[in-house]
C-alpha atoms as a PDB file:
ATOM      1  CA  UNK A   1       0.000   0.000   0.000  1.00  0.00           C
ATOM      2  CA  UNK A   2       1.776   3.268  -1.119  1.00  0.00           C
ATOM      3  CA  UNK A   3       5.128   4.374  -2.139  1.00  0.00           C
ATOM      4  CA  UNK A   4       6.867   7.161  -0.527  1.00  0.00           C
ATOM      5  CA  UNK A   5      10.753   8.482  -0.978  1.00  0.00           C
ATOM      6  CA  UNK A   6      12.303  11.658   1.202  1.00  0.00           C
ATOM      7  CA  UNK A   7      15.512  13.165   0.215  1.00  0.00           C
ATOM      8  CA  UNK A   8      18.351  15.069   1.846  1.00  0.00           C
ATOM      9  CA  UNK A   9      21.566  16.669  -0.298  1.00  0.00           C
ATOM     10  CA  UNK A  10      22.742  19.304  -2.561  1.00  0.00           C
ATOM     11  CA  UNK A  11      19.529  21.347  -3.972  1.00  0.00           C
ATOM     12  CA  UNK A  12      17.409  19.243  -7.012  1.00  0.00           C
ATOM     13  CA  UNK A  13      14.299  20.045  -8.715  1.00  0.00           C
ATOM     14  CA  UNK A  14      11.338  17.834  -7.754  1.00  0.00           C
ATOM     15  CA  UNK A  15      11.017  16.802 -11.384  1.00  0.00           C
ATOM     16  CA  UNK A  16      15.104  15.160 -10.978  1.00  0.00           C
ATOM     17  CA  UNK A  17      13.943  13.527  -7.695  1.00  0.00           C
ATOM     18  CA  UNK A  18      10.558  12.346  -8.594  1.00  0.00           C
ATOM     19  CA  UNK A  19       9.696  11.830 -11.725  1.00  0.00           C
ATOM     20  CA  UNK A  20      12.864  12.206 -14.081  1.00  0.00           C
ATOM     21  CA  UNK A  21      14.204   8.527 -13.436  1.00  0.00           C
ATOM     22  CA  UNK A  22      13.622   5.553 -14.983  1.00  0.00           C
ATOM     23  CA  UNK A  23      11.569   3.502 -12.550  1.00  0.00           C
ATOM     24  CA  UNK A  24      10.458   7.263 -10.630  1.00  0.00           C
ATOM     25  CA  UNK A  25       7.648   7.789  -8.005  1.00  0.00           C
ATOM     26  CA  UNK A  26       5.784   9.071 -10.458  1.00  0.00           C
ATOM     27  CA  UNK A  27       5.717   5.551 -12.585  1.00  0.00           C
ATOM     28  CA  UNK A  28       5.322   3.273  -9.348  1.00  0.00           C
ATOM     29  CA  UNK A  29       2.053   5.157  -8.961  1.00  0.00           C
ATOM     30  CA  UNK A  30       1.100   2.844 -11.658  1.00  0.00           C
ATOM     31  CA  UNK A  31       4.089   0.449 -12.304  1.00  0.00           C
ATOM     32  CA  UNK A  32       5.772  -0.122  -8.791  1.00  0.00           C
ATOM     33  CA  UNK A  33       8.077  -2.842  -9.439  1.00  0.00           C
ATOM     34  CA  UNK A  34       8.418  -4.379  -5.772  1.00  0.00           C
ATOM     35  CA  UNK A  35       5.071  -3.711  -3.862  1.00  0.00           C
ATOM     36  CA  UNK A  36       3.964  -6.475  -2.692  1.00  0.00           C
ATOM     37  CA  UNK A  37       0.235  -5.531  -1.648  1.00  0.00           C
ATOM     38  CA  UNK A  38      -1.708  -3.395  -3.767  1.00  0.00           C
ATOM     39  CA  UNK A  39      -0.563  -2.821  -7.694  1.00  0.00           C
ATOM     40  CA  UNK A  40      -1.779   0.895  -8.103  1.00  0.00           C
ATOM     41  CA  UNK A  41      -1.062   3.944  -6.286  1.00  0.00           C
ATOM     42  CA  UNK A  42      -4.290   6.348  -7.723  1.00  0.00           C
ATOM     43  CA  UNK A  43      -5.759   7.413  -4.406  1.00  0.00           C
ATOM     44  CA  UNK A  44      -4.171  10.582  -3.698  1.00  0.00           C
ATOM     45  CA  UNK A  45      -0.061  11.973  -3.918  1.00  0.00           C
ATOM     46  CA  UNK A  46       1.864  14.782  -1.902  1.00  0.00           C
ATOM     47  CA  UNK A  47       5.478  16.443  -2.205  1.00  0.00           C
ATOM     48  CA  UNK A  48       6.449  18.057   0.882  1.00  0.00           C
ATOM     49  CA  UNK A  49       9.682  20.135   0.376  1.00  0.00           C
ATOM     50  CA  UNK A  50      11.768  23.048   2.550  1.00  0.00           C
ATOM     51  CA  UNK A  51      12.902  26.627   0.597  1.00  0.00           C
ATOM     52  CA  UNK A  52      16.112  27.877   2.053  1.00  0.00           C
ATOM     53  CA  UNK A  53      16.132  30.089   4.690  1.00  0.00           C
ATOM     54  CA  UNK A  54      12.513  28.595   6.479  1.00  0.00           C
ATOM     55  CA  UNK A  55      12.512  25.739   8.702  1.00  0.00           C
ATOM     56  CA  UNK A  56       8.673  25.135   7.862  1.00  0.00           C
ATOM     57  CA  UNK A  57       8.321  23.094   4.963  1.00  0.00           C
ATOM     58  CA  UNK A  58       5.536  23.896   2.284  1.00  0.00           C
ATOM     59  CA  UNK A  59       3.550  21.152   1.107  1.00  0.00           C
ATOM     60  CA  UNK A  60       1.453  20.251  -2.229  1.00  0.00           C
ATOM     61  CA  UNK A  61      -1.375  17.553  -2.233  1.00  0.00           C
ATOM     62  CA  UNK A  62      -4.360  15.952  -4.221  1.00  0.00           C
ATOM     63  CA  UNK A  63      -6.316  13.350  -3.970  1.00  0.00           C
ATOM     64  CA  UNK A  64      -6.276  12.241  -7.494  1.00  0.00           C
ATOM     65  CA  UNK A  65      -3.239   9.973  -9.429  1.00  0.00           C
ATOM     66  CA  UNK A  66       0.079  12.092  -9.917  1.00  0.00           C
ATOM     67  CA  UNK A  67      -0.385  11.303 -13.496  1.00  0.00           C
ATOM     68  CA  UNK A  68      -3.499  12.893 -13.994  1.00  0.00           C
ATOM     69  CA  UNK A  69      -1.620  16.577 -12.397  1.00  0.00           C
ATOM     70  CA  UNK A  70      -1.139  18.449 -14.913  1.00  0.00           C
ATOM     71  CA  UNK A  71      -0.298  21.273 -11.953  1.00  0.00           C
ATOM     72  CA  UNK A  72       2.493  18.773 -10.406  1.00  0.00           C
ATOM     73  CA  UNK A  73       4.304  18.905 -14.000  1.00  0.00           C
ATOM     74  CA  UNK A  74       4.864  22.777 -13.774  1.00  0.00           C
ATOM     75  CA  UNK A  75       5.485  22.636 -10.195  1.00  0.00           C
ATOM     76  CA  UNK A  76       8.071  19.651 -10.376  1.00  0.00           C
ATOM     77  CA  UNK A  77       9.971  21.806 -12.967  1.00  0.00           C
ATOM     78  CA  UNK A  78      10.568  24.749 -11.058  1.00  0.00           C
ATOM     79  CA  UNK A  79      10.761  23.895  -7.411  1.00  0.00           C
ATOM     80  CA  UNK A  80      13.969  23.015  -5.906  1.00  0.00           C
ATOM     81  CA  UNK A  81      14.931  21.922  -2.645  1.00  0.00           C
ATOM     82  CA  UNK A  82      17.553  20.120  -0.399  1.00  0.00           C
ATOM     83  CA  UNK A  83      15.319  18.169   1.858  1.00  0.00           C
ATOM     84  CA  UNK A  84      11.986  16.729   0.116  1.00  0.00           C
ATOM     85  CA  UNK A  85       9.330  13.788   1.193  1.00  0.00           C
ATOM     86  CA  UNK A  86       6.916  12.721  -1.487  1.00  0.00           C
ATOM     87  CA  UNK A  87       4.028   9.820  -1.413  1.00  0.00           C
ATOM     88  CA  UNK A  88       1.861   8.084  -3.569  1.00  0.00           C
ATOM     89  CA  UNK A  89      -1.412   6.591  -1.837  1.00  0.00           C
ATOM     90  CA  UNK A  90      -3.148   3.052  -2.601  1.00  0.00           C
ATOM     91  CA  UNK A  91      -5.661   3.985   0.407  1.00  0.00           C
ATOM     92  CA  UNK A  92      -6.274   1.138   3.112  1.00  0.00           C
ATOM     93  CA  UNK A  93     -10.130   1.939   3.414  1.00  0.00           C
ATOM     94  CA  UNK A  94     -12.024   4.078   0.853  1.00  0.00           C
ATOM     95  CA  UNK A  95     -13.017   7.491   2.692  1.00  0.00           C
ATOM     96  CA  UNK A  96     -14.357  11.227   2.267  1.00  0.00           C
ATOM     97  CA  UNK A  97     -10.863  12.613   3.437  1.00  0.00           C
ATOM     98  CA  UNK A  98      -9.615  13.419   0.469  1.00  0.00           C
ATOM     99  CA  UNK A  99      -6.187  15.085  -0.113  1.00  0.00           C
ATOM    100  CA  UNK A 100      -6.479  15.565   3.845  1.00  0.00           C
ATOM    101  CA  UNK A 101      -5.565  11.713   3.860  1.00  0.00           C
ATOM    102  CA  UNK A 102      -2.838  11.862   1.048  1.00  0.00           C
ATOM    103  CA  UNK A 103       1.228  12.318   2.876  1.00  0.00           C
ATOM    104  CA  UNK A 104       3.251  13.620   3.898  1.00  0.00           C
ATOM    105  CA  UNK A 105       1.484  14.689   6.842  1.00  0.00           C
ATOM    106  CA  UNK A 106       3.038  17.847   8.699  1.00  0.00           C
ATOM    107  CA  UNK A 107       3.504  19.446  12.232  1.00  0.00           C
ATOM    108  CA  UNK A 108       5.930  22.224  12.730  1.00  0.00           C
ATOM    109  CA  UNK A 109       9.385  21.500  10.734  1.00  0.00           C
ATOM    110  CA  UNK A 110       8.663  17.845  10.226  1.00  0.00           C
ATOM    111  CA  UNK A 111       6.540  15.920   7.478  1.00  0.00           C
ATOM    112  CA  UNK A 112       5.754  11.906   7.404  1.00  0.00           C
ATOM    113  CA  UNK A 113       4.263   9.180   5.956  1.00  0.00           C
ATOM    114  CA  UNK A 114       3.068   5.498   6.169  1.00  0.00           C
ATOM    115  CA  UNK A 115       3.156   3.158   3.967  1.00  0.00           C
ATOM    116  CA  UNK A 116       1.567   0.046   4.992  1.00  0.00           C
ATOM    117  CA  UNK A 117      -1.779  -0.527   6.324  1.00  0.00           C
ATOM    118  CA  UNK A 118      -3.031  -1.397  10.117  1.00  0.00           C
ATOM    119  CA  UNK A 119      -4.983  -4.883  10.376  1.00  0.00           C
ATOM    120  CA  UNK A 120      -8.400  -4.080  11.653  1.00  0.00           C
ATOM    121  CA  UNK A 121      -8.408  -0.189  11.674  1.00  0.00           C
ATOM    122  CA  UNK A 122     -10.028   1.839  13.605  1.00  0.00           C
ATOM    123  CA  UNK A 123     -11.499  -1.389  16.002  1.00  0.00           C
ATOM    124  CA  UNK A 124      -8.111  -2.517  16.299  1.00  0.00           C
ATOM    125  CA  UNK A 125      -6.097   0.548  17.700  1.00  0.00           C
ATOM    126  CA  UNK A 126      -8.937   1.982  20.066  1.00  0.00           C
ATOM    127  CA  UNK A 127      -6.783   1.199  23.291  1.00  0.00           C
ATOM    128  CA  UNK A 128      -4.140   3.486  21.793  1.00  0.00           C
ATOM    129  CA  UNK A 129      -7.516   6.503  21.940  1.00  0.00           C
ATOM    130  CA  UNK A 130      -6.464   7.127  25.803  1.00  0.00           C
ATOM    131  CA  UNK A 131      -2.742   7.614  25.460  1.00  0.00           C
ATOM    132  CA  UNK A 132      -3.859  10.781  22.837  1.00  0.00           C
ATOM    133  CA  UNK A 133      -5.316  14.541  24.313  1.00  0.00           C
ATOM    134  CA  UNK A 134      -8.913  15.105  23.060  1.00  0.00           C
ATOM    135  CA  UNK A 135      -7.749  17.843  21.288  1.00  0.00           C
ATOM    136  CA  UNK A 136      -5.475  15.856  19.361  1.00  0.00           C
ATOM    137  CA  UNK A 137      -7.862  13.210  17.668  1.00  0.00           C
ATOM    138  CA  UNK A 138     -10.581  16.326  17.546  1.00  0.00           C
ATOM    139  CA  UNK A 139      -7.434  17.884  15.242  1.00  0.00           C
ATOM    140  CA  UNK A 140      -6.753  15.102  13.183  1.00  0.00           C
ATOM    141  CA  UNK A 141      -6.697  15.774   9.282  1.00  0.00           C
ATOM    142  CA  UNK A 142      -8.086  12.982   8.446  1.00  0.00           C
ATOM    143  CA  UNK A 143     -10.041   9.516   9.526  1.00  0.00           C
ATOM    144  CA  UNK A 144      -7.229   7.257   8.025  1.00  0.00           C
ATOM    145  CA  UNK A 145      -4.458   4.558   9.928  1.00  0.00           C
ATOM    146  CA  UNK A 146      -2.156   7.159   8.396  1.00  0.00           C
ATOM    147  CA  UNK A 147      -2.942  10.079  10.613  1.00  0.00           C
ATOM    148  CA  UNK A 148      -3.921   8.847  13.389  1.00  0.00           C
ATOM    149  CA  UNK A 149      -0.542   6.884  13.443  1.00  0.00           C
ATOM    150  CA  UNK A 150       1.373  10.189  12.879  1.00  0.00           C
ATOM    151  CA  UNK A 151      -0.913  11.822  15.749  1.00  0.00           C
ATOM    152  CA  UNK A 152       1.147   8.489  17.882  1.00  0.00           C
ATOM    153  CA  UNK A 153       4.382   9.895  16.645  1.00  0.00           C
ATOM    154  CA  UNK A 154       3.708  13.567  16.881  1.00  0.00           C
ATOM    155  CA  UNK A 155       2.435  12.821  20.652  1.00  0.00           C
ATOM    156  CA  UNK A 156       6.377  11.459  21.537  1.00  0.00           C
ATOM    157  CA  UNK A 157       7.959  13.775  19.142  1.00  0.00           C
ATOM    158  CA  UNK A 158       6.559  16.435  21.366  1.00  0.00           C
ATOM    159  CA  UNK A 159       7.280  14.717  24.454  1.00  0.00           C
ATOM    160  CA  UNK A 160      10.928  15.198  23.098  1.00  0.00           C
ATOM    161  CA  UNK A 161      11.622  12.099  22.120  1.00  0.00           C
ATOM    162  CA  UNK A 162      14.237  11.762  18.891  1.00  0.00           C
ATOM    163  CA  UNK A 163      12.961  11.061  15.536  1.00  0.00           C
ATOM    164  CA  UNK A 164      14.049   7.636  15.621  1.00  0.00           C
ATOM    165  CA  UNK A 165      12.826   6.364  18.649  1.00  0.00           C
ATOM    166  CA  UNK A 166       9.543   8.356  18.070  1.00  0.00           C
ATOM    167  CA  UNK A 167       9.181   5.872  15.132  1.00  0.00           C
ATOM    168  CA  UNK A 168      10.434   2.789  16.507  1.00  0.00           C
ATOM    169  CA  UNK A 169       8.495   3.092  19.840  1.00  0.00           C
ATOM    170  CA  UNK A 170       4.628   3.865  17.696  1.00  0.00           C
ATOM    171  CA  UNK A 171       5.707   0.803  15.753  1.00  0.00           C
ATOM    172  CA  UNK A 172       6.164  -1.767  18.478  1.00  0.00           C
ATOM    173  CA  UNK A 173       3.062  -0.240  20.105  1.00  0.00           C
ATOM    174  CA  UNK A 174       0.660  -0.186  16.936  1.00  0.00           C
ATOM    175  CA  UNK A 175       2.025  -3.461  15.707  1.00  0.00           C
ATOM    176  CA  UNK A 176       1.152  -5.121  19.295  1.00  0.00           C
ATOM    177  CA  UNK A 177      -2.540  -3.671  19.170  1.00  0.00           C
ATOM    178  CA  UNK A 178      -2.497  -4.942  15.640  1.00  0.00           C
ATOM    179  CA  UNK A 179      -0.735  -7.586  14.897  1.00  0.00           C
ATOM    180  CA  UNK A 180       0.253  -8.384  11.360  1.00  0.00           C
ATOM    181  CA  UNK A 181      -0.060  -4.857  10.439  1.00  0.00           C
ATOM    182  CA  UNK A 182       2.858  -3.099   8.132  1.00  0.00           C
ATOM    183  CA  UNK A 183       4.319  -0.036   9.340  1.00  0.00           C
ATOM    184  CA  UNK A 184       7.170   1.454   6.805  1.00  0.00           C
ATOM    185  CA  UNK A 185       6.917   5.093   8.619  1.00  0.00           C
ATOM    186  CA  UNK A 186       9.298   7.715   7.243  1.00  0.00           C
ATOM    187  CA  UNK A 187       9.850  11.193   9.155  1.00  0.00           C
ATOM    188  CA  UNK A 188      12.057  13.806   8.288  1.00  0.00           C
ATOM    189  CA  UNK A 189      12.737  17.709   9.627  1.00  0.00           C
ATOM    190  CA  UNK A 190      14.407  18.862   6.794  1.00  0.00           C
ATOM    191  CA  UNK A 191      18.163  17.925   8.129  1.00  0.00           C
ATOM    192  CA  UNK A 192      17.538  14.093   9.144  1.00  0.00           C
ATOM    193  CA  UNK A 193      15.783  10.885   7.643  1.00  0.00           C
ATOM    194  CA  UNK A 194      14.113   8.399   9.971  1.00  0.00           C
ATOM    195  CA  UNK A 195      12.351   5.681   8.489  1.00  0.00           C
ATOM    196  CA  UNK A 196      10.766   2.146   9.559  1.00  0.00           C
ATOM    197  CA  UNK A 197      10.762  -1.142   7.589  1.00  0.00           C
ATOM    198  CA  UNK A 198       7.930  -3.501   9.093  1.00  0.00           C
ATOM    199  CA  UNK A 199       6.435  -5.358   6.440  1.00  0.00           C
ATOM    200  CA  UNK A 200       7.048  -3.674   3.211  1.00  0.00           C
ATOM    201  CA  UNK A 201      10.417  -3.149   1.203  1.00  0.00           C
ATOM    202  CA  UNK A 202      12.521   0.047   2.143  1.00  0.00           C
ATOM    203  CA  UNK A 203      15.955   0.875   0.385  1.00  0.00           C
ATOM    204  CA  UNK A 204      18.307   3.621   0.810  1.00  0.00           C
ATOM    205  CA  UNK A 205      20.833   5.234  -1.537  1.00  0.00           C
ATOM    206  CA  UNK A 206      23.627   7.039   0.372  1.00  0.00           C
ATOM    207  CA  UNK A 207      26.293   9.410  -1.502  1.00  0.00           C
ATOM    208  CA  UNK A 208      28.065  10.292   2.233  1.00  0.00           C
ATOM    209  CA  UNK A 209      28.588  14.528   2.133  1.00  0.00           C
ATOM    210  CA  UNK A 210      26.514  14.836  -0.884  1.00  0.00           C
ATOM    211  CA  UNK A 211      23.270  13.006  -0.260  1.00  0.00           C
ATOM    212  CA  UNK A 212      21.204   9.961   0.619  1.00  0.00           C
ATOM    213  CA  UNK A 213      17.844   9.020  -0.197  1.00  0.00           C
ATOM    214  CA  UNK A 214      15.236   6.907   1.307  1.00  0.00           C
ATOM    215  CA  UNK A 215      12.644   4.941  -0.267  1.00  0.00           C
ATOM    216  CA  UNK A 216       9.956   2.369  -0.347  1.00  0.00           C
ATOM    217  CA  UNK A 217      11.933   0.542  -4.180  1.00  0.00           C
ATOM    218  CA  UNK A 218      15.175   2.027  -6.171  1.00  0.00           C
ATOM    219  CA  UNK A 219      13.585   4.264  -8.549  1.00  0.00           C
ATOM    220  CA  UNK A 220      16.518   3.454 -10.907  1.00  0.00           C
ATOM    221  CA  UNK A 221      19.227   1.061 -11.775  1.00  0.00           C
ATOM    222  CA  UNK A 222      22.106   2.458  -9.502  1.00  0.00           C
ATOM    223  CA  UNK A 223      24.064  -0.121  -8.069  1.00  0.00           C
ATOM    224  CA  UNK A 224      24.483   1.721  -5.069  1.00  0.00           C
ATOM    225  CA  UNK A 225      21.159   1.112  -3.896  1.00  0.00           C
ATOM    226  CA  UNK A 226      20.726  -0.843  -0.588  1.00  0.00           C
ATOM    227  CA  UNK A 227      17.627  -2.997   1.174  1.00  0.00           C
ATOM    228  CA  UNK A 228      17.175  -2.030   4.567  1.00  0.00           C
ATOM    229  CA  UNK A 229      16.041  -5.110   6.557  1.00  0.00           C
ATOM    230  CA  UNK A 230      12.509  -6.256   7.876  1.00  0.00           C
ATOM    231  CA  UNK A 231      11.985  -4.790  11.368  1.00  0.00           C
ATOM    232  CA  UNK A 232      14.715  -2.542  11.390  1.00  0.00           C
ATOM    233  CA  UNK A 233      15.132   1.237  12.198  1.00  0.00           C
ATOM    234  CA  UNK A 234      17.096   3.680   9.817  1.00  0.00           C
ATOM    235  CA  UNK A 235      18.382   6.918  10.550  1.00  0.00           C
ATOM    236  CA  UNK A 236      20.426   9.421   8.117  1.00  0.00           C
ATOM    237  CA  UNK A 237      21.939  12.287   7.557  1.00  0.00           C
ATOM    238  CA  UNK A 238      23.931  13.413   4.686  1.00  0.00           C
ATOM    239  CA  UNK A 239      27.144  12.141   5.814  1.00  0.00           C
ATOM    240  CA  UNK A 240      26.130   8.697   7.712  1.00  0.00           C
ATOM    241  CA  UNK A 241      23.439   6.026   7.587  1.00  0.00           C
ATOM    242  CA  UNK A 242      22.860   4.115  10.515  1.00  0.00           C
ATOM    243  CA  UNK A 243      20.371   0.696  10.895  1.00  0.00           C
ATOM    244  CA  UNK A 244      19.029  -0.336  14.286  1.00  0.00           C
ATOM    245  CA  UNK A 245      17.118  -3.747  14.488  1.00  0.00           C
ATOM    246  CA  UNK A 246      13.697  -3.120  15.664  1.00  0.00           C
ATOM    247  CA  UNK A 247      13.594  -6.101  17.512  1.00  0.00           C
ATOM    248  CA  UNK A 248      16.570  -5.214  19.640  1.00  0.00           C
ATOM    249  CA  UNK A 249      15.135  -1.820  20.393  1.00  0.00           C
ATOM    250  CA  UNK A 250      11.922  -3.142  21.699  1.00  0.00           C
ATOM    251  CA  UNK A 251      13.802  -5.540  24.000  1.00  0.00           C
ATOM    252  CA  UNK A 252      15.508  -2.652  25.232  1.00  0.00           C
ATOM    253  CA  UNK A 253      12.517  -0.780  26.266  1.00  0.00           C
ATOM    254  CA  UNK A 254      10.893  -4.159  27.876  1.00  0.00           C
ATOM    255  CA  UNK A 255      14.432  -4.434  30.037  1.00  0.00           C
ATOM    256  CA  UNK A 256      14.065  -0.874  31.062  1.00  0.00           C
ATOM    257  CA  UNK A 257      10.341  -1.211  32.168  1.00  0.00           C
ATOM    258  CA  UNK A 258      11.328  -4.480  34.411  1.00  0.00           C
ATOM    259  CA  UNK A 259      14.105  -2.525  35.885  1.00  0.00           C
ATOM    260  CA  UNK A 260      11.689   0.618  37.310  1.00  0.00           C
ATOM    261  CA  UNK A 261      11.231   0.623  40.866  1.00  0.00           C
ATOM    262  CA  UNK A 262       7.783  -0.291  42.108  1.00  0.00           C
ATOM    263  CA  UNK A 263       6.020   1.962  43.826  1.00  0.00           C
END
């Protein structure tokens, strides 16, 4: 379900990053060549991307197939950027949400996405409803998995939690409430990459001091390109790329729990 791909490096046009190559985000919204559930991605796009000089990035959505965009073309020629996070959406559950449900979702200096789907949504996650503020689910943009598993991330994000561990702690706790669900999450502020791989392919093409990109399938034939494992945690920055098994990461957290002092 979905393709996504965020970028950090020297500044590219959107059109070099997203649509120019061979097997490009734009084509896997209708020829993906390693998606293994779902064959087209025709419910909805976004680009999120930061202008130098602002912090916030600006973001451009629809809930219609890239293809069919004529807008995107003229934007994807003229926009440049060094930090960008784009998505194409095969939606879990048909909805009313329109390009409110389409990534990359944004608070502040960060924008995500998910791409995946969570087994049973909404029945399955309602014990998760009590860890969020009323205010929070009453803010949601839209009635998808998607956002309401960003509103998980957000809620540690702003508990100051890193990026990484934001995204490695929702997906232990969404994949417990609902097992069997896939949760390839990728976050980025603008300076840093975090991503998950939980069920769906992620690969990552690093160029250390230059640039490094992160993505749900190689969107060409560089041999460069590298799988990221199942159930694993990647973080990046333009000079380093760093993988963290999931699994080990969990059993940290369940050793740390044991060890607090009962009161």
């Amino acid at each position: 379900m979905c393709r996504h791909l965020a970028f950090l490096g020297d500044e590219e046009q959107l059109g070099t990053l997203l649509v120019a190559p061979e097997h490009s985000l734009f084509r896997q919204s209708w020829a993906p060549r390693r998606q293994r559930h779902g064959t087209v991605n025709a419910d909805g796009f976004g680009v999120g991307w930061y202008a130098e000089g602002d912090p916030v990035p600006a973001r451009y959505r629809r809930t219609g197939p890239v293809w069919g965009d004529a807008s995107f073309a003229d934007l994807a020629r003229v926009v440049r950027s060094r930090a960008v996070l784009a998505a194409v959406r095969d939606a879990t559950v048909a909805g009313s949400d329109g390009e409110a449900a389409a990534a990359p979702f944004a608070a502040g200096t960060c924008l995500f996405s998910h791409n995946g789907a969570v087994l049973g949504w909404p029945g399955s996650l309602a014990p998760l409803v009590s860890g969020l503020p009323a205010a929070e689910l009453l803010s949601l943009e839209a009635r998808c998995d998607s956002a309401f598993v960003w509103a998980l991330v957000l809620r540690r994000l702003r508990s100051g939690d890193t990026e990484g561990q934001a995204l490695a702690d929702t997906v232990v706790e969404v994949a417990e409430a609902a097992p069997g669900s896939r949760l390839n999450l990728l976050l980025t502020d603008g300076g840093t990459i975090a991503a998950t791989a939980w069920g769906d392919t992620l690969w990552y093409l690093a160029e250390p001091g230059r640039r490094v990109v992160v993505a749900s399938e190689p969107h060409d034939d560089d041999p460069g390109w590298r799988e990221v494992p199942d159930r694993t945690l990647l973080t990046a920055s333009r000079t380093e790329v760093l993988l963290t098994p999931l699994k080990d990461m969990s059993d940290d957290m369940a050793s740390a729990q044991r060890k607090e002092p009962r009161t």
